[in-house]
C-alpha atoms as a PDB file:
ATOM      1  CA  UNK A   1       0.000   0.000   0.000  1.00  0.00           C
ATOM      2  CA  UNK A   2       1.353   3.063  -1.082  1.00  0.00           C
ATOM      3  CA  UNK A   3       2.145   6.071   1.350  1.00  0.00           C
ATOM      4  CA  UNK A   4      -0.524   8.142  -0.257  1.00  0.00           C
ATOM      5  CA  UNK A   5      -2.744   4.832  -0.231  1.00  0.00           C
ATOM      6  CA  UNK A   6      -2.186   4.732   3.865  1.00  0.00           C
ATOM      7  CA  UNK A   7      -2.665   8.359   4.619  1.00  0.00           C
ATOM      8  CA  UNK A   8      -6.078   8.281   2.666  1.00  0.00           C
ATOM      9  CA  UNK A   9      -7.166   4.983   4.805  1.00  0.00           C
ATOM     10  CA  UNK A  10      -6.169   6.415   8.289  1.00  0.00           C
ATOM     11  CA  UNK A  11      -8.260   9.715   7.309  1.00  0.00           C
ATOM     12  CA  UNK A  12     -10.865   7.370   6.618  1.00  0.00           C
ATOM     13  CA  UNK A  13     -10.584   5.606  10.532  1.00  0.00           C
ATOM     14  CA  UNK A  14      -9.992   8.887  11.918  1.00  0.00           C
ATOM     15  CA  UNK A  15     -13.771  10.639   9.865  1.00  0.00           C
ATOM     16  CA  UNK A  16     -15.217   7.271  11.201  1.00  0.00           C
ATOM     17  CA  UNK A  17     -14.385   7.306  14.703  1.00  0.00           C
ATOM     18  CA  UNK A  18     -15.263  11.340  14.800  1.00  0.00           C
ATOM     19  CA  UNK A  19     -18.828  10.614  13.343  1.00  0.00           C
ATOM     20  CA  UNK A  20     -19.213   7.975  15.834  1.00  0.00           C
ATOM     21  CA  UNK A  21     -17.925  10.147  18.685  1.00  0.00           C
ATOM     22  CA  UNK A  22     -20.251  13.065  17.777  1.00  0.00           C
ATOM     23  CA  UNK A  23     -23.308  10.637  17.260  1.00  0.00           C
ATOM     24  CA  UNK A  24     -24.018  11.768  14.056  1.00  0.00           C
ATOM     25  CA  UNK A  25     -23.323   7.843  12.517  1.00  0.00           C
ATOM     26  CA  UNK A  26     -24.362   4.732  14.391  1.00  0.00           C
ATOM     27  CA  UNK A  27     -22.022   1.595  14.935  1.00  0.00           C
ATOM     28  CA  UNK A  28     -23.359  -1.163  12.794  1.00  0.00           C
ATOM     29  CA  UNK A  29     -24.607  -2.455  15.631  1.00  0.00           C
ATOM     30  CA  UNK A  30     -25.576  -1.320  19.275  1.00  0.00           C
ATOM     31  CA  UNK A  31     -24.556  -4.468  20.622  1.00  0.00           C
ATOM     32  CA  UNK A  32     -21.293  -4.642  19.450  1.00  0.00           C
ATOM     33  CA  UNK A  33     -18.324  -2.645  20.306  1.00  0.00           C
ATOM     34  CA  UNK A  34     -15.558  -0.492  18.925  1.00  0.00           C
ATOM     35  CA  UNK A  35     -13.418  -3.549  17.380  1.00  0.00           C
ATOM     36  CA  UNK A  36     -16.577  -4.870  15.917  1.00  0.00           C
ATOM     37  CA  UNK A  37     -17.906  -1.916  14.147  1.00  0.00           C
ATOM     38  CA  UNK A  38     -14.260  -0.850  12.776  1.00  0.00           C
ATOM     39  CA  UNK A  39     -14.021  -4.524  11.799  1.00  0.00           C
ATOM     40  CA  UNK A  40     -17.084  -4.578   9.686  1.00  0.00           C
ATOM     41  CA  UNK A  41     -17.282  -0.730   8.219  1.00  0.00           C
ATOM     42  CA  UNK A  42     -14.173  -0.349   7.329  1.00  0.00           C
ATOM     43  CA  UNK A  43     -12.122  -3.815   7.258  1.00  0.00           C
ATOM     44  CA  UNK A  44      -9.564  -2.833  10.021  1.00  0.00           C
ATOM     45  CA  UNK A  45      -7.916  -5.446  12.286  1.00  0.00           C
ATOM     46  CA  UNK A  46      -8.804  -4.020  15.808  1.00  0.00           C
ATOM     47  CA  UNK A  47      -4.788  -4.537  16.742  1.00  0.00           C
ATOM     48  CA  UNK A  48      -4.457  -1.564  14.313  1.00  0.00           C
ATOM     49  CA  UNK A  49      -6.462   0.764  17.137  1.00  0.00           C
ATOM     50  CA  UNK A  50      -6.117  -1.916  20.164  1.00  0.00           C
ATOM     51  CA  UNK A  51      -2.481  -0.930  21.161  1.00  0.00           C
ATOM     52  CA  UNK A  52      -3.471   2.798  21.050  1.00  0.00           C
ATOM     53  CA  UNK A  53      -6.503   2.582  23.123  1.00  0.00           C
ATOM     54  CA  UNK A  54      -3.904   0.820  25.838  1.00  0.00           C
ATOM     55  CA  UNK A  55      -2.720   4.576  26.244  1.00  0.00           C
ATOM     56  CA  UNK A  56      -6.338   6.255  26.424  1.00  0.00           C
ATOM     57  CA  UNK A  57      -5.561   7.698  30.063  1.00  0.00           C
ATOM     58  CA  UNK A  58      -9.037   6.074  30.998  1.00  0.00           C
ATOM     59  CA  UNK A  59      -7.984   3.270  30.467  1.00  0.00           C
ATOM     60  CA  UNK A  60      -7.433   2.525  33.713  1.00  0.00           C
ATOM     61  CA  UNK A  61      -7.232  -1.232  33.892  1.00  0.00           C
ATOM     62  CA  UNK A  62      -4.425  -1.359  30.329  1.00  0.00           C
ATOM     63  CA  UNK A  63      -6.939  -3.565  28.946  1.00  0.00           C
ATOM     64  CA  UNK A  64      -6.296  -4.494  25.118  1.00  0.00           C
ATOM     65  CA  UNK A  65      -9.912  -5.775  24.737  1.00  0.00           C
ATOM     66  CA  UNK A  66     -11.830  -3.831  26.887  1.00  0.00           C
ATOM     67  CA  UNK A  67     -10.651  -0.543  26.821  1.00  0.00           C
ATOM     68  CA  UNK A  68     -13.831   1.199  27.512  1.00  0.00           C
ATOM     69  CA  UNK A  69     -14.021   0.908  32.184  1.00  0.00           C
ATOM     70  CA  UNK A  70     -17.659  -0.729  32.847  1.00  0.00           C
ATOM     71  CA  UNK A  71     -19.904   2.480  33.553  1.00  0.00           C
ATOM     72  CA  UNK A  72     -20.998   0.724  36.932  1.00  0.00           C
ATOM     73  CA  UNK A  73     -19.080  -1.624  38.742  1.00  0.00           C
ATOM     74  CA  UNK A  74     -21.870  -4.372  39.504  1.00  0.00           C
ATOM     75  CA  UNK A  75     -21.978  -5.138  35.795  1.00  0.00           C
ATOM     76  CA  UNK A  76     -19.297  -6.374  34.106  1.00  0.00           C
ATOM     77  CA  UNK A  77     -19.366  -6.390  30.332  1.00  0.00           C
ATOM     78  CA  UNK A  78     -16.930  -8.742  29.927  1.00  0.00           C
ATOM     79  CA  UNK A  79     -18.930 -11.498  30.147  1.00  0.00           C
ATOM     80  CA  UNK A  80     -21.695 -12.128  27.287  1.00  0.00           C
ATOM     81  CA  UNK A  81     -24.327 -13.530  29.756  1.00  0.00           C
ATOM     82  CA  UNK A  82     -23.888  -9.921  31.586  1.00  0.00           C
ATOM     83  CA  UNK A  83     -23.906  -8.038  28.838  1.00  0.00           C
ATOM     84  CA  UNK A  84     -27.234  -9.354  27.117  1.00  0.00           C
ATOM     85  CA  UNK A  85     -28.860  -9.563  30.494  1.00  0.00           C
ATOM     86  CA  UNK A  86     -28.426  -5.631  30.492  1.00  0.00           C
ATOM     87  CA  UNK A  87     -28.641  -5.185  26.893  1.00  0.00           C
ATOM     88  CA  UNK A  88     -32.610  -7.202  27.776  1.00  0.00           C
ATOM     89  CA  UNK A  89     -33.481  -4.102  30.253  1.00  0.00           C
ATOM     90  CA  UNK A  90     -32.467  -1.620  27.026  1.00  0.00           C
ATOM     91  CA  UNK A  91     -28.717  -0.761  27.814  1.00  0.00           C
ATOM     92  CA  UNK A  92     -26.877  -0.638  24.575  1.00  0.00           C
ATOM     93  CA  UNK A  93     -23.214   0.268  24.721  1.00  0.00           C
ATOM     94  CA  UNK A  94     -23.463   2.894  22.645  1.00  0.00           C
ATOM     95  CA  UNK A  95     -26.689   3.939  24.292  1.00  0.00           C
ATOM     96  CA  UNK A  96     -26.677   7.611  26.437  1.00  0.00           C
ATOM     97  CA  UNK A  97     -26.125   6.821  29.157  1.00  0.00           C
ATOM     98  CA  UNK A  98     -22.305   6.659  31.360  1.00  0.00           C
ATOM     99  CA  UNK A  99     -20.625   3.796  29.641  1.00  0.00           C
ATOM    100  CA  UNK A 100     -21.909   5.310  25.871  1.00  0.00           C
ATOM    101  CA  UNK A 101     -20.480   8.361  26.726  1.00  0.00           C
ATOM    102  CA  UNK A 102     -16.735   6.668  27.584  1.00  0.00           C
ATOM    103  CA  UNK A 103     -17.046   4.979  24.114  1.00  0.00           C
ATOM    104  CA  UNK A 104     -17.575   8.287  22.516  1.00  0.00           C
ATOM    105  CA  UNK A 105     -14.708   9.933  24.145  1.00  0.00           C
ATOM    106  CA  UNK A 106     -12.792   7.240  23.734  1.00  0.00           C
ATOM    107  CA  UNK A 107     -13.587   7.217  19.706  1.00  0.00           C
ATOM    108  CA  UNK A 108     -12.978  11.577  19.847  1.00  0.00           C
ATOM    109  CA  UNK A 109      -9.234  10.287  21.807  1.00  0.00           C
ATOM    110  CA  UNK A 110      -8.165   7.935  19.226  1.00  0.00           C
ATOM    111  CA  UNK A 111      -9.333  10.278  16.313  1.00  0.00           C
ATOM    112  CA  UNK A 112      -7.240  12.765  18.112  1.00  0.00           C
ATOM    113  CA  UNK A 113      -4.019  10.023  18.055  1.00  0.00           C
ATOM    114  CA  UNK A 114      -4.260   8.996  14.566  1.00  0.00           C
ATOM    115  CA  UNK A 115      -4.524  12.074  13.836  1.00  0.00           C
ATOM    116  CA  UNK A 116      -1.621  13.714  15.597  1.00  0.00           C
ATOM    117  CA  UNK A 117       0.761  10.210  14.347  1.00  0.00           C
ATOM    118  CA  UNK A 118      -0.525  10.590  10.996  1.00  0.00           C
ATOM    119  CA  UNK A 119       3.353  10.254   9.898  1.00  0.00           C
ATOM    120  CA  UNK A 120       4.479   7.648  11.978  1.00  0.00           C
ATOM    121  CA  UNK A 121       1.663   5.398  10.749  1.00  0.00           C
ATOM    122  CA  UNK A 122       2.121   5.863   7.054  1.00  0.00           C
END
């Protein structure tokens, strides 16, 4: 992939991840998270964003695969039997609501990144 060929694909992420910070696009789907939705929209390999969200300073637990903290400690996403035993009461995580919001910022944060190591990455 050319240089050129790079740049235009990382401007692509970062225009993603802003319209899915800002609300204005939805991820493909509500149930699914970050790695999922870059996965299917635009063919990316979540590694490609993974080891940057390890440095999203709310991050607090350096998790690879669950970057975004669990808006409220009695629930923990990580498990699919917790997570669709909320997502039955009408929690979505990209819903608005606490752990929505996170995944927003944390989508405006890595825009932000790519953006600022445009050269380093191409």
């Amino acid at each position: 992939m050319s240089k050129k060929a790079k740049r235009e694909f990382v401007s692509e992420v970062v225009e993603h991840l802003r319209d899915l910070a800002s609300g204005d696009v939805q991820p493909c789907q509500l149930s699914n998270g970050l790695c999922w939705d870059l996965t299917q929209v635009l063919q990316l390999r979540w590694q490609f964003v993974g080891e940057v969200a390890l440095r999203w300073p709310e991050n607090a637990e350096r998790s690879y695969h669950y970057p975004v903290p669990s808006y409220d400690s009695s629930h923990d996403q990580r498990t699919a039997y917790n997570f669709y035993r909320l997502f039955e009461t009408g929690f979505t995580k990209w819903g608005d609501n606490p752990y929505g919001d996170a995944r927003r910022r944390l989508c405006d944060w890595l825009a932000d990144w790519l953006e600022d190591n445009m050269e380093e990455l191409v």
